[in-house]
N, C-alpha and C. Protein backbone atom coordinates (compact mmCIF):
# COMPACT_ATOMS: atom_id res chain seq x y z
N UNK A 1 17.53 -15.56 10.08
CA UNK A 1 16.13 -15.17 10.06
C UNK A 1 15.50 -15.63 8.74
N UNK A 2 14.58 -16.10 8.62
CA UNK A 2 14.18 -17.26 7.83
C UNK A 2 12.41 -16.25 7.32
N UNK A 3 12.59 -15.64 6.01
CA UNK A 3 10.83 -14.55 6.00
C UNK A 3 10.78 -15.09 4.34
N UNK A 4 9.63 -15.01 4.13
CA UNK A 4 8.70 -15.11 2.48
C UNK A 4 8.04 -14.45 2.61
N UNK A 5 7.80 -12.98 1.70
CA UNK A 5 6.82 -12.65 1.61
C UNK A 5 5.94 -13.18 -0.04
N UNK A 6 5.01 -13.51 0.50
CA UNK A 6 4.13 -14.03 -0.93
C UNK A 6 3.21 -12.91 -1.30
N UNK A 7 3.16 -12.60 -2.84
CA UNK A 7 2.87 -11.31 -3.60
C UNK A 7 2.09 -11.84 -4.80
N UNK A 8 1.23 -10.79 -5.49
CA UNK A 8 1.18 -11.09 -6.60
C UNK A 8 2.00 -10.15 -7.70
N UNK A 9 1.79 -10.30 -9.14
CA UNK A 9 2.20 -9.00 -9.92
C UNK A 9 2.46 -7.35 -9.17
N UNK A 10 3.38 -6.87 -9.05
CA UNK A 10 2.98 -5.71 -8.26
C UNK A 10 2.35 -5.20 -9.52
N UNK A 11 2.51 -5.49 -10.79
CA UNK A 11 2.20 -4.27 -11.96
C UNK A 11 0.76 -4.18 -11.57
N UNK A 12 0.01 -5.19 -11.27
CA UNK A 12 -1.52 -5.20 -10.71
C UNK A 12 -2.00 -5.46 -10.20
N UNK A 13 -0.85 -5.74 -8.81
CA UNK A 13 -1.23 -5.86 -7.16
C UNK A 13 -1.17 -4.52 -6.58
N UNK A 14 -1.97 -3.57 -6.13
CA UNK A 14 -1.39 -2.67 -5.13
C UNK A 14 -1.37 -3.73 -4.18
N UNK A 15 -1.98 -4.47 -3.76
CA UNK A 15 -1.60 -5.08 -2.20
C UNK A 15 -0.48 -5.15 -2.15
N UNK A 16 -0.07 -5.74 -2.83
CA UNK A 16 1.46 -6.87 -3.41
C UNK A 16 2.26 -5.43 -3.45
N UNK A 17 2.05 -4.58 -4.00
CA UNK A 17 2.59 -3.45 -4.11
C UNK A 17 3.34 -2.49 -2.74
N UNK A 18 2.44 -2.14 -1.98
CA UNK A 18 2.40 -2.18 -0.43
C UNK A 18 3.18 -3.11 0.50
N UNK A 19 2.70 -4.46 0.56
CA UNK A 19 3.37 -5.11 0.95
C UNK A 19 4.98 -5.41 0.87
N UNK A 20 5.09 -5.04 -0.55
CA UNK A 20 6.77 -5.05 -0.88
C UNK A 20 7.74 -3.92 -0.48
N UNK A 21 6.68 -2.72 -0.51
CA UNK A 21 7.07 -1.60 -0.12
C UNK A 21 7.64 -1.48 1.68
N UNK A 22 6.41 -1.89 2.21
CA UNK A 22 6.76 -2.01 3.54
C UNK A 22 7.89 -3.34 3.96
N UNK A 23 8.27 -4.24 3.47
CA UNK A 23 8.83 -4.90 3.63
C UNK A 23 10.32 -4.39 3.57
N UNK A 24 10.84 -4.21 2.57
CA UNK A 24 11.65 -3.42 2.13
C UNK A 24 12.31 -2.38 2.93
N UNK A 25 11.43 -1.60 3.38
CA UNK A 25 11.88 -0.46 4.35
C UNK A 25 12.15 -0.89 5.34
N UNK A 26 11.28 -2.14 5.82
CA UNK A 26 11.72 -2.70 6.96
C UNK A 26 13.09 -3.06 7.29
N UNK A 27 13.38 -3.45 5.94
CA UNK A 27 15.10 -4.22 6.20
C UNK A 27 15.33 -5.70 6.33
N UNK A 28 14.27 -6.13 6.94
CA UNK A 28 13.83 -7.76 6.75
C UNK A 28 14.50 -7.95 5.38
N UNK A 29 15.32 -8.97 5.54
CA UNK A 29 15.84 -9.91 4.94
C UNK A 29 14.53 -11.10 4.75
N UNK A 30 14.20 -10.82 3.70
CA UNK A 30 13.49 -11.53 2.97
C UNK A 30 13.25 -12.39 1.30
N UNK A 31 13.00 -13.60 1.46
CA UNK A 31 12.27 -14.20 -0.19
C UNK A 31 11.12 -13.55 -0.47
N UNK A 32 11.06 -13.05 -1.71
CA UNK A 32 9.93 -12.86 -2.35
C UNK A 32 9.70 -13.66 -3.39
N UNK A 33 8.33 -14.32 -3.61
CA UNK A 33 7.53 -14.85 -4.17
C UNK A 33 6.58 -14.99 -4.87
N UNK A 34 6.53 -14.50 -5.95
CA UNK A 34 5.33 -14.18 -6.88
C UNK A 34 4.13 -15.01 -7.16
N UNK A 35 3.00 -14.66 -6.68
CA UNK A 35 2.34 -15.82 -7.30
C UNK A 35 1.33 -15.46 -8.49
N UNK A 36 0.89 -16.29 -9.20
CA UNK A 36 -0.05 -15.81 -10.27
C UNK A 36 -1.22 -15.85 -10.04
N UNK A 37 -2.01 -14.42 -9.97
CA UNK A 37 -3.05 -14.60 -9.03
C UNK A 37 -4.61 -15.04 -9.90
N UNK A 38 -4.14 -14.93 -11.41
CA UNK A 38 -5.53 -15.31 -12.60
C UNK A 38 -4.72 -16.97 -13.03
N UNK A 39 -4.00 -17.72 -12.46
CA UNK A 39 -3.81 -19.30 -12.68
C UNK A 39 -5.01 -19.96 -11.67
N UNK A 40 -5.29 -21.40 -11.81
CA UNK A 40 -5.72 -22.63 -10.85
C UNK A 40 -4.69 -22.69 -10.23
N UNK A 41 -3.51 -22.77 -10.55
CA UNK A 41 -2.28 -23.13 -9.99
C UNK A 41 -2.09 -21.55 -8.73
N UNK A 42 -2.14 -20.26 -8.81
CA UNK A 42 -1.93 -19.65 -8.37
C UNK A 42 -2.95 -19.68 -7.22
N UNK A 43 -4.00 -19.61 -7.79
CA UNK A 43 -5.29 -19.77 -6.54
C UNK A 43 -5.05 -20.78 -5.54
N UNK A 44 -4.42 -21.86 -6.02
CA UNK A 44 -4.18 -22.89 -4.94
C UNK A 44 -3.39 -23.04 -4.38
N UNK A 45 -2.13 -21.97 -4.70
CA UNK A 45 -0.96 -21.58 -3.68
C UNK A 45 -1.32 -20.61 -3.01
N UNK A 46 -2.19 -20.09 -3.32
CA UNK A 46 -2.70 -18.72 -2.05
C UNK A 46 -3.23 -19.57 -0.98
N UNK A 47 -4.62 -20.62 -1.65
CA UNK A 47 -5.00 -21.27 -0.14
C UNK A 47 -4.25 -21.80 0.70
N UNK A 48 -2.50 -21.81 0.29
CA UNK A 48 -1.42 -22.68 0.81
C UNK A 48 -0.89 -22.03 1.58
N UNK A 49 -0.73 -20.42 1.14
CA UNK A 49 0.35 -19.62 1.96
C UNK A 49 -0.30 -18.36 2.99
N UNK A 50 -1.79 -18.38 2.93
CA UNK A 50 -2.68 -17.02 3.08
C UNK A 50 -4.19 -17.64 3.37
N UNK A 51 -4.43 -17.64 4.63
CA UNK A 51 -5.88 -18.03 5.32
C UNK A 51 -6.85 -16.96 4.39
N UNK A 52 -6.77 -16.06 3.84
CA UNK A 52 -7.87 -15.54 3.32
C UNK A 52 -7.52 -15.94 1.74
N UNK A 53 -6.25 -16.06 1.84
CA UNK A 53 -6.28 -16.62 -0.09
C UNK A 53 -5.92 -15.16 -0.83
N UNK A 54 -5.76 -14.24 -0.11
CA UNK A 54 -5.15 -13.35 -0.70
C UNK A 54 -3.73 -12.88 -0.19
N UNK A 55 -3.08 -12.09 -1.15
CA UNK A 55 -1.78 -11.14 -0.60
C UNK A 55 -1.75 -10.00 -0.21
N UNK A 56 -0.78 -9.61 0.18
CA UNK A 56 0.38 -9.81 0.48
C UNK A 56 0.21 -10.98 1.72
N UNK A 57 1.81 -12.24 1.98
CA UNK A 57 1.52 -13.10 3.35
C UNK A 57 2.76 -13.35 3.57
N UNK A 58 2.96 -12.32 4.69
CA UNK A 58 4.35 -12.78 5.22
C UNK A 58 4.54 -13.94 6.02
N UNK A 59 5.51 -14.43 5.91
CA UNK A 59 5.85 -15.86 6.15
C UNK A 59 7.50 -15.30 7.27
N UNK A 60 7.18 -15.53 8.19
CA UNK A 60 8.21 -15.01 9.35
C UNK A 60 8.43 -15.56 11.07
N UNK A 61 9.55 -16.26 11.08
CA UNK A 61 9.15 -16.83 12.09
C UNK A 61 8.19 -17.66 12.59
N UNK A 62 7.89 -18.65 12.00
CA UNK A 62 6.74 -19.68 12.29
C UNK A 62 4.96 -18.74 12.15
N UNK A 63 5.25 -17.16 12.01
CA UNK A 63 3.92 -16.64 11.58
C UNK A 63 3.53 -16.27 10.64
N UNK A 64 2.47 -15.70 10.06
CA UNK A 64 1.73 -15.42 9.14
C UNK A 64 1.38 -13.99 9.45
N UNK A 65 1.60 -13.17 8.47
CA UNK A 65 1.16 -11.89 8.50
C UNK A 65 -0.04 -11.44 7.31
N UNK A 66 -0.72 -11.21 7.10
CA UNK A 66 -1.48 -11.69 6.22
C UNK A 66 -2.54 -10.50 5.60
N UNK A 67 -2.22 -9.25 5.96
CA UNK A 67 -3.08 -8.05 5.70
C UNK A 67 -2.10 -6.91 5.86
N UNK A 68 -2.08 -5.95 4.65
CA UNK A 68 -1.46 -5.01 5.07
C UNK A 68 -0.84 -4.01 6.33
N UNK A 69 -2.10 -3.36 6.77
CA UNK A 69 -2.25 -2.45 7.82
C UNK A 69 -1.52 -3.21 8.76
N UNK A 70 -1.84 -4.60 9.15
CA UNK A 70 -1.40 -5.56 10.19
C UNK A 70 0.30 -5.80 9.83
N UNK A 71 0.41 -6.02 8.66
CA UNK A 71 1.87 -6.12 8.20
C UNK A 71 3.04 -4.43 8.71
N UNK A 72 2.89 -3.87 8.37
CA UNK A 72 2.51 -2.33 8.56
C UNK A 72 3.21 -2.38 9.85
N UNK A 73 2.69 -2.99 11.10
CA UNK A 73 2.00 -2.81 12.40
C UNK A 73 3.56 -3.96 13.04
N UNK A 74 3.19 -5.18 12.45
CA UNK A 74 4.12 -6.27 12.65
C UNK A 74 5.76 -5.79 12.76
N UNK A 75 5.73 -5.35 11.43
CA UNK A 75 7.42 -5.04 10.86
C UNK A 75 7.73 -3.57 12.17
N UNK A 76 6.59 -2.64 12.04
CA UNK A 76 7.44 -1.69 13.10
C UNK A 76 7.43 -1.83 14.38
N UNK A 77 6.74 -2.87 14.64
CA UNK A 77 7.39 -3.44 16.31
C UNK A 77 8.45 -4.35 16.36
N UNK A 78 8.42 -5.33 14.84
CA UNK A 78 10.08 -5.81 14.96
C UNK A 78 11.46 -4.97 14.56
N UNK A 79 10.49 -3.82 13.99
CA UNK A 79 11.91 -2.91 13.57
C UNK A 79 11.73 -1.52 13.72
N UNK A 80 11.46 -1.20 15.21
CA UNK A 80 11.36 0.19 15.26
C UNK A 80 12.76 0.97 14.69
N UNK A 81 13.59 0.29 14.72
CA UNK A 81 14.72 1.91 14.12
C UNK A 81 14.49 1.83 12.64
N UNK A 82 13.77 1.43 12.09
CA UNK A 82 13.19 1.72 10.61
C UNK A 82 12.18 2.86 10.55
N UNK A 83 11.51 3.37 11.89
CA UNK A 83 10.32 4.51 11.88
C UNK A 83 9.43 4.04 10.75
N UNK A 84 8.91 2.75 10.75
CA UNK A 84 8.06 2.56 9.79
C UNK A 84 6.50 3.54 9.77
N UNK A 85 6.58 3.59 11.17
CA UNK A 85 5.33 5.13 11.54
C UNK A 85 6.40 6.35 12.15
N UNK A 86 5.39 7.71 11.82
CA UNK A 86 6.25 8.45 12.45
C UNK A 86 6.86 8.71 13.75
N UNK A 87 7.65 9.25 14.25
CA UNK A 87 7.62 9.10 15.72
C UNK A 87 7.04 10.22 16.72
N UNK A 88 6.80 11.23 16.09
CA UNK A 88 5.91 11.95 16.64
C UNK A 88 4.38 11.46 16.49
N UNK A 89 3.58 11.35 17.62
CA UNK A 89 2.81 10.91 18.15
C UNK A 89 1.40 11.23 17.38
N UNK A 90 1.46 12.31 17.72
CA UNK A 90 0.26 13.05 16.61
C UNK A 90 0.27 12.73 15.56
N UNK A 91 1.83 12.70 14.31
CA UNK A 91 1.70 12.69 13.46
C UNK A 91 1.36 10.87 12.78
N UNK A 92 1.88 10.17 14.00
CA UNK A 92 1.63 8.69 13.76
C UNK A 92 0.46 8.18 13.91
N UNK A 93 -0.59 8.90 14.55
CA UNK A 93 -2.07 8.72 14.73
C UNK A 93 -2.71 8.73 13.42
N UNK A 94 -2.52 10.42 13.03
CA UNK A 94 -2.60 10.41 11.77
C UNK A 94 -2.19 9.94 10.27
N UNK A 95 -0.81 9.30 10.42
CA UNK A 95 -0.72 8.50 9.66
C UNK A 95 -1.33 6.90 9.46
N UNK A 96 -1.56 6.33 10.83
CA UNK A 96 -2.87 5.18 10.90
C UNK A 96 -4.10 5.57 10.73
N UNK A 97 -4.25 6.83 10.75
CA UNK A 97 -5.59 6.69 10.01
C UNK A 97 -6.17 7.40 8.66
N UNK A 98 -4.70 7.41 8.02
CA UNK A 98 -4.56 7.79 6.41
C UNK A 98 -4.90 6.22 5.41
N UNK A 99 -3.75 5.99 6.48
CA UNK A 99 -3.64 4.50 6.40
C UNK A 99 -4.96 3.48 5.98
N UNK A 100 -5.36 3.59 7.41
CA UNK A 100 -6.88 2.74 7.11
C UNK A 100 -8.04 3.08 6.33
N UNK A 101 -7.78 4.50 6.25
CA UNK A 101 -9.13 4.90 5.25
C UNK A 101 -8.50 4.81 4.02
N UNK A 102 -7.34 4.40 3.61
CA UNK A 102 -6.88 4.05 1.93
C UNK A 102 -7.07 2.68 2.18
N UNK A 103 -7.69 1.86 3.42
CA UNK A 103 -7.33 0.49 3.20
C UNK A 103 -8.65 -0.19 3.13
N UNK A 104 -9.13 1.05 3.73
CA UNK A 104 -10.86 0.61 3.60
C UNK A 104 -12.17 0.87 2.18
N UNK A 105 -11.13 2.27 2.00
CA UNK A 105 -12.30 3.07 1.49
C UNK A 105 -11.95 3.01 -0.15
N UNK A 106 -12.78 4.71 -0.92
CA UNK A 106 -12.12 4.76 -2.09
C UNK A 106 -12.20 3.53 -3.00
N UNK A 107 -13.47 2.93 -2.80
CA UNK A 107 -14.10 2.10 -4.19
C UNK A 107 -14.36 2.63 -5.32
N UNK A 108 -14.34 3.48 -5.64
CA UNK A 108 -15.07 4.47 -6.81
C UNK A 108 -13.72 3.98 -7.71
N UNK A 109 -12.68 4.42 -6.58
CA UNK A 109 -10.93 4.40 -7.60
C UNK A 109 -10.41 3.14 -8.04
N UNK A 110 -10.73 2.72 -7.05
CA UNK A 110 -10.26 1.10 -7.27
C UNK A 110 -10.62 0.37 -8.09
N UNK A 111 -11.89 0.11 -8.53
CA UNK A 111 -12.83 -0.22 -9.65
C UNK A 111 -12.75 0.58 -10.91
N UNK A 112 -13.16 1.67 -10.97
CA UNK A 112 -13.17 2.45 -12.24
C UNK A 112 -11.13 2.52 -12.93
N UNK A 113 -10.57 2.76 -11.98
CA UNK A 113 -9.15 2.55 -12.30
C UNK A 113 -8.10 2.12 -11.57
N UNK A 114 -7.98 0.55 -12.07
CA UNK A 114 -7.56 -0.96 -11.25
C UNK A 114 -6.01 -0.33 -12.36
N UNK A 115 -5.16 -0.92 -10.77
CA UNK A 115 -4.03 -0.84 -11.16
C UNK A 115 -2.89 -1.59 -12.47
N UNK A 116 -2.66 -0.56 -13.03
CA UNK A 116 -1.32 -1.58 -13.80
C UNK A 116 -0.37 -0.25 -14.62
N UNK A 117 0.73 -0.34 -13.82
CA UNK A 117 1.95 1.01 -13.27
C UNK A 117 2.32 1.33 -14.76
N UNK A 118 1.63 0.34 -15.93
CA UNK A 118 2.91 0.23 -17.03
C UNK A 118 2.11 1.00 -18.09
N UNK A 119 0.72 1.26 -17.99
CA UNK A 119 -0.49 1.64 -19.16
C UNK A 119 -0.52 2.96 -18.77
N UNK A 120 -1.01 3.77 -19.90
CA UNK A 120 -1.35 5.24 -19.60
C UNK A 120 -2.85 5.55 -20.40
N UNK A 121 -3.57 5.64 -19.61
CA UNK A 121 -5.04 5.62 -20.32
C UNK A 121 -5.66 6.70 -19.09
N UNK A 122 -6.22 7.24 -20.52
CA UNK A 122 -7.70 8.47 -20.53
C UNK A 122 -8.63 7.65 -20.02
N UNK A 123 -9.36 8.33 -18.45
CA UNK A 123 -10.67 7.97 -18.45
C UNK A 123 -11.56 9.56 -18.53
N UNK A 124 -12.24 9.04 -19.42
CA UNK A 124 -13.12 10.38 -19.61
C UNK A 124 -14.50 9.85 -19.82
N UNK A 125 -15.72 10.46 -19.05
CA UNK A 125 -15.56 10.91 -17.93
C UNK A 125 -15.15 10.26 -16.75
N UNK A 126 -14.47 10.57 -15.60
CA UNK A 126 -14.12 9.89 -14.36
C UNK A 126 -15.36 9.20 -13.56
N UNK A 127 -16.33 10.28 -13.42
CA UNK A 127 -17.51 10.10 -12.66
C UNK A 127 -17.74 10.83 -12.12
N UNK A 128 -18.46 11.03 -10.99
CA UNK A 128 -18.66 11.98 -9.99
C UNK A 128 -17.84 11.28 -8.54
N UNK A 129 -18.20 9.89 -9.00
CA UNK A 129 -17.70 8.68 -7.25
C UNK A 129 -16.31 8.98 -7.63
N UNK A 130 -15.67 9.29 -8.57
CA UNK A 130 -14.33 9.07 -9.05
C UNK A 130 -13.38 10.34 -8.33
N UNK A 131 -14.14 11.38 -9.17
CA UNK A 131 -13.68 13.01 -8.61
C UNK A 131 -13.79 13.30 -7.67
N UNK A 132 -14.80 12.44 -6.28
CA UNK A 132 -14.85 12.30 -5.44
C UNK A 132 -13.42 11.70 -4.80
N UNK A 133 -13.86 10.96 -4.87
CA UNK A 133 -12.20 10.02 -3.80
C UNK A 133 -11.01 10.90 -4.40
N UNK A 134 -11.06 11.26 -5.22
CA UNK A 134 -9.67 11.93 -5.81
C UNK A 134 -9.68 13.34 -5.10
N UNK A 135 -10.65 13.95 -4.73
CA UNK A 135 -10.53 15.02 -4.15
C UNK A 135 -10.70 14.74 -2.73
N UNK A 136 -10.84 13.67 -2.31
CA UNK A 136 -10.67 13.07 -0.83
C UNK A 136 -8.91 12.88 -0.57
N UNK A 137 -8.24 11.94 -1.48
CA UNK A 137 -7.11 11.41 -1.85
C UNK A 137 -6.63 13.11 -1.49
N UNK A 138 -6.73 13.70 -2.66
CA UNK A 138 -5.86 15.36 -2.55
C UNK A 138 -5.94 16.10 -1.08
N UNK A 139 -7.04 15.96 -0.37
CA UNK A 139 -7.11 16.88 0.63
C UNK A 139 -6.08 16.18 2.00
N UNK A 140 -6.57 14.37 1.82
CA UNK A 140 -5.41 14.01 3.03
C UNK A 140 -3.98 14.37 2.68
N UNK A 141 -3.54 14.25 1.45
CA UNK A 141 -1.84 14.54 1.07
C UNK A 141 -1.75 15.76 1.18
N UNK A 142 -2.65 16.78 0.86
CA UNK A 142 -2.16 18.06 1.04
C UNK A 142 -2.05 18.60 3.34
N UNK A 143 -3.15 18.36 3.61
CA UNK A 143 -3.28 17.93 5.27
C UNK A 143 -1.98 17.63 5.93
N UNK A 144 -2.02 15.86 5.37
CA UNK A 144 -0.38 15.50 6.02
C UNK A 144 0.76 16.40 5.60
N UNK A 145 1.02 16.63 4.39
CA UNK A 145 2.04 17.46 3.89
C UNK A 145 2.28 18.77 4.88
N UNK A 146 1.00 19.80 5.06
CA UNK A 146 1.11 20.97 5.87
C UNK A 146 1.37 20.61 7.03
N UNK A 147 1.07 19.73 7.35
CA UNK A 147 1.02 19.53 9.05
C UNK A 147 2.36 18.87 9.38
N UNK A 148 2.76 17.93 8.75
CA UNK A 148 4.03 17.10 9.06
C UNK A 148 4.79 17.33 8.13
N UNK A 149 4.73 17.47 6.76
CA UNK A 149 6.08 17.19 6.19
C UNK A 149 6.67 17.87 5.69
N UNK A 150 7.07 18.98 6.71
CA UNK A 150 8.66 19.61 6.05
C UNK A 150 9.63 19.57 6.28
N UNK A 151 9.91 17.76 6.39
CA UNK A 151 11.10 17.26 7.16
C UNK A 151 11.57 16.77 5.80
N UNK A 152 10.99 16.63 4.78
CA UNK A 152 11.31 15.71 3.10
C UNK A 152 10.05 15.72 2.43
N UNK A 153 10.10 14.62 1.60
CA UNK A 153 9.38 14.71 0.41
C UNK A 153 8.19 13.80 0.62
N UNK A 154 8.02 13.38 1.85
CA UNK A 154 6.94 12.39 1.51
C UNK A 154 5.52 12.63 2.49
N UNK A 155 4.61 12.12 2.43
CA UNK A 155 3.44 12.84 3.28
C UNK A 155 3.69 13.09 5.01
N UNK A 156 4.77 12.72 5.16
CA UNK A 156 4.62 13.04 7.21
C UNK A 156 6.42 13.22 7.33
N UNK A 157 6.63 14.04 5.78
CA UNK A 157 8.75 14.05 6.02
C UNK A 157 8.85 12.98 5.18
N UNK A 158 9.70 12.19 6.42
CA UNK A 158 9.99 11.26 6.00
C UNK A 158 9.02 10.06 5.19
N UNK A 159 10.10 9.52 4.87
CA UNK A 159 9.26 7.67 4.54
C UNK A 159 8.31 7.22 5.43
N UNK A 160 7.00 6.42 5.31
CA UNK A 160 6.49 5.87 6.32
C UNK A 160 5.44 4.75 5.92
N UNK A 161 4.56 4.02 6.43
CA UNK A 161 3.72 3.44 6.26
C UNK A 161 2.59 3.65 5.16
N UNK A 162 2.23 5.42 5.72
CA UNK A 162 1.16 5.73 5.21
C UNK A 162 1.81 5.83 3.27
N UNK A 163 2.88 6.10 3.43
CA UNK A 163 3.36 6.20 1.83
C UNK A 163 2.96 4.80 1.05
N UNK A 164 3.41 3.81 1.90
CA UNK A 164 3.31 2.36 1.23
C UNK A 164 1.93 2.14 0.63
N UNK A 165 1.17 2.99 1.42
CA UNK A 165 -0.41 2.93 1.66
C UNK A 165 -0.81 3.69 0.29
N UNK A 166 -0.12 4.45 -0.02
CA UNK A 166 -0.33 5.51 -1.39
C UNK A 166 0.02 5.22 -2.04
N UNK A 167 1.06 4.51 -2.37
CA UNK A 167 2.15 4.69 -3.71
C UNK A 167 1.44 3.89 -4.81
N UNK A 168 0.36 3.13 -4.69
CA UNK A 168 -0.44 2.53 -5.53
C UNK A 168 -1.47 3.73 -6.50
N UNK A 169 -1.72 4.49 -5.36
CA UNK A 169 -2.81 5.12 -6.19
C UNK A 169 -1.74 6.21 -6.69
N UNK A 170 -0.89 7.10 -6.52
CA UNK A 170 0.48 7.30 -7.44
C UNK A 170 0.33 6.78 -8.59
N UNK A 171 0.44 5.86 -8.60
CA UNK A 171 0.31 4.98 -9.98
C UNK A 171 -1.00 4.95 -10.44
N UNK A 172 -1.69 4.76 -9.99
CA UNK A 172 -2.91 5.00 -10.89
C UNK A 172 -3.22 6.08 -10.94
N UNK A 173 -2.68 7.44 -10.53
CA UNK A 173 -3.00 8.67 -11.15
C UNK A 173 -2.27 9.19 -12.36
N UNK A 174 -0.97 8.49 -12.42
CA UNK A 174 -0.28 8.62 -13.29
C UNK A 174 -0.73 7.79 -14.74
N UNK A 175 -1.02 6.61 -14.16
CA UNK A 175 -2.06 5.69 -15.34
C UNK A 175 -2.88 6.30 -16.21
N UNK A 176 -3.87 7.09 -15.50
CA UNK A 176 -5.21 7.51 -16.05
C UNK A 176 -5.18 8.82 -15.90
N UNK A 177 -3.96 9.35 -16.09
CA UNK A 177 -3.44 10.95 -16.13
C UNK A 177 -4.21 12.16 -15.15
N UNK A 178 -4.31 11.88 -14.18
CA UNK A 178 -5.27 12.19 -13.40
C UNK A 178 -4.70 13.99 -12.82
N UNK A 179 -5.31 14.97 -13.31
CA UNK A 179 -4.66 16.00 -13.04
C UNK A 179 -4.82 16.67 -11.42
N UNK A 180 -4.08 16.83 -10.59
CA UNK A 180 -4.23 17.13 -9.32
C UNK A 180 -3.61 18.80 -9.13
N UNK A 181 -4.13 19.51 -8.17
CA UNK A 181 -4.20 20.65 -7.73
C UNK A 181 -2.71 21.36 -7.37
């Protein structure tokens, strides 16, 4: 089985971040590939490996996977005994749509505090857009947690998608010391 996934820095990719994450769990036997995403040189290997020019782009079987959520989606139909979603039904609904609203939404966070896993910095003040999504962020983990996960430690029990989907902003709460409830 012949896979690349192409990434940037995870230190300041969440995509890249995600993407590695889900890969990983998958079990896919895979190359990973770093690319540099602030080079000429890097920009012009994205237009090489990734129709939108961005990462994460799995490279698998003569296809292209090329967006998270979709990556996500790909790997647990080639590898359902990985439970990359949960298998209870309800709780896998809800984990696609933890999913997509961390994949959509939550500009306030993303912007005001852009990832990099290795810095620890004060933002003072956050904002209001800031304390916002963060108290959006808190209410889905606390939600999934009550509802699904007292099977382990992670938002639905076990390991899953929607984690891959988080573990970025993890890090940027930890970054910018972000105190939660």
């Amino acid at each position: 089985m012949s896979a690349t996934l192409y990434v940037g820095n995870r230190n300041y990719s969440s995509w890249s971040m995600r993407g590695s994450l889900l890969v990983r769990q998958s079990g896919l036997e895979c190359r990973e590939v770093v690319i540099p995403l602030d080079t000429a040189e890097g920009r012009a290997k994205l237009r090489e490996v990734s129709p939108t020019h961005k990462v994460p782009a799995l490279h698998h079987e003569g296809r292209v996977v090329w967006e998270s959520v979709a990556l996500a989606e790909y790997l647990h139909e080639r590898f359902p005994e990985r439970d990359l979603w949960p298998e209870d039904g309800a709780a896998r609904a809800l984990a696609r749509c933890v999913s997509a609203e961390m994949h959509a939404g939550f500009m306030a966070l993303r912007q005001r505090m852009p990832l990099d896993v290795r810095a620890r910095v004060r933002l003072d003040p956050p904002g209001e857009d800031v304390r916002k999504d963060v108290r959006r962020i808190e209410q889905i983990w606390t939600s999934c947690r009550a509802e699904f996960g007292a099977g382990g430690d992670y938002l639905f029990g076990r390991w899953c998608a929607a984690d891959a989907m988080f573990a970025p902003v993890v890090s940027r709460f930890r970054t910018y010391g972000v105190a939660l409830g």
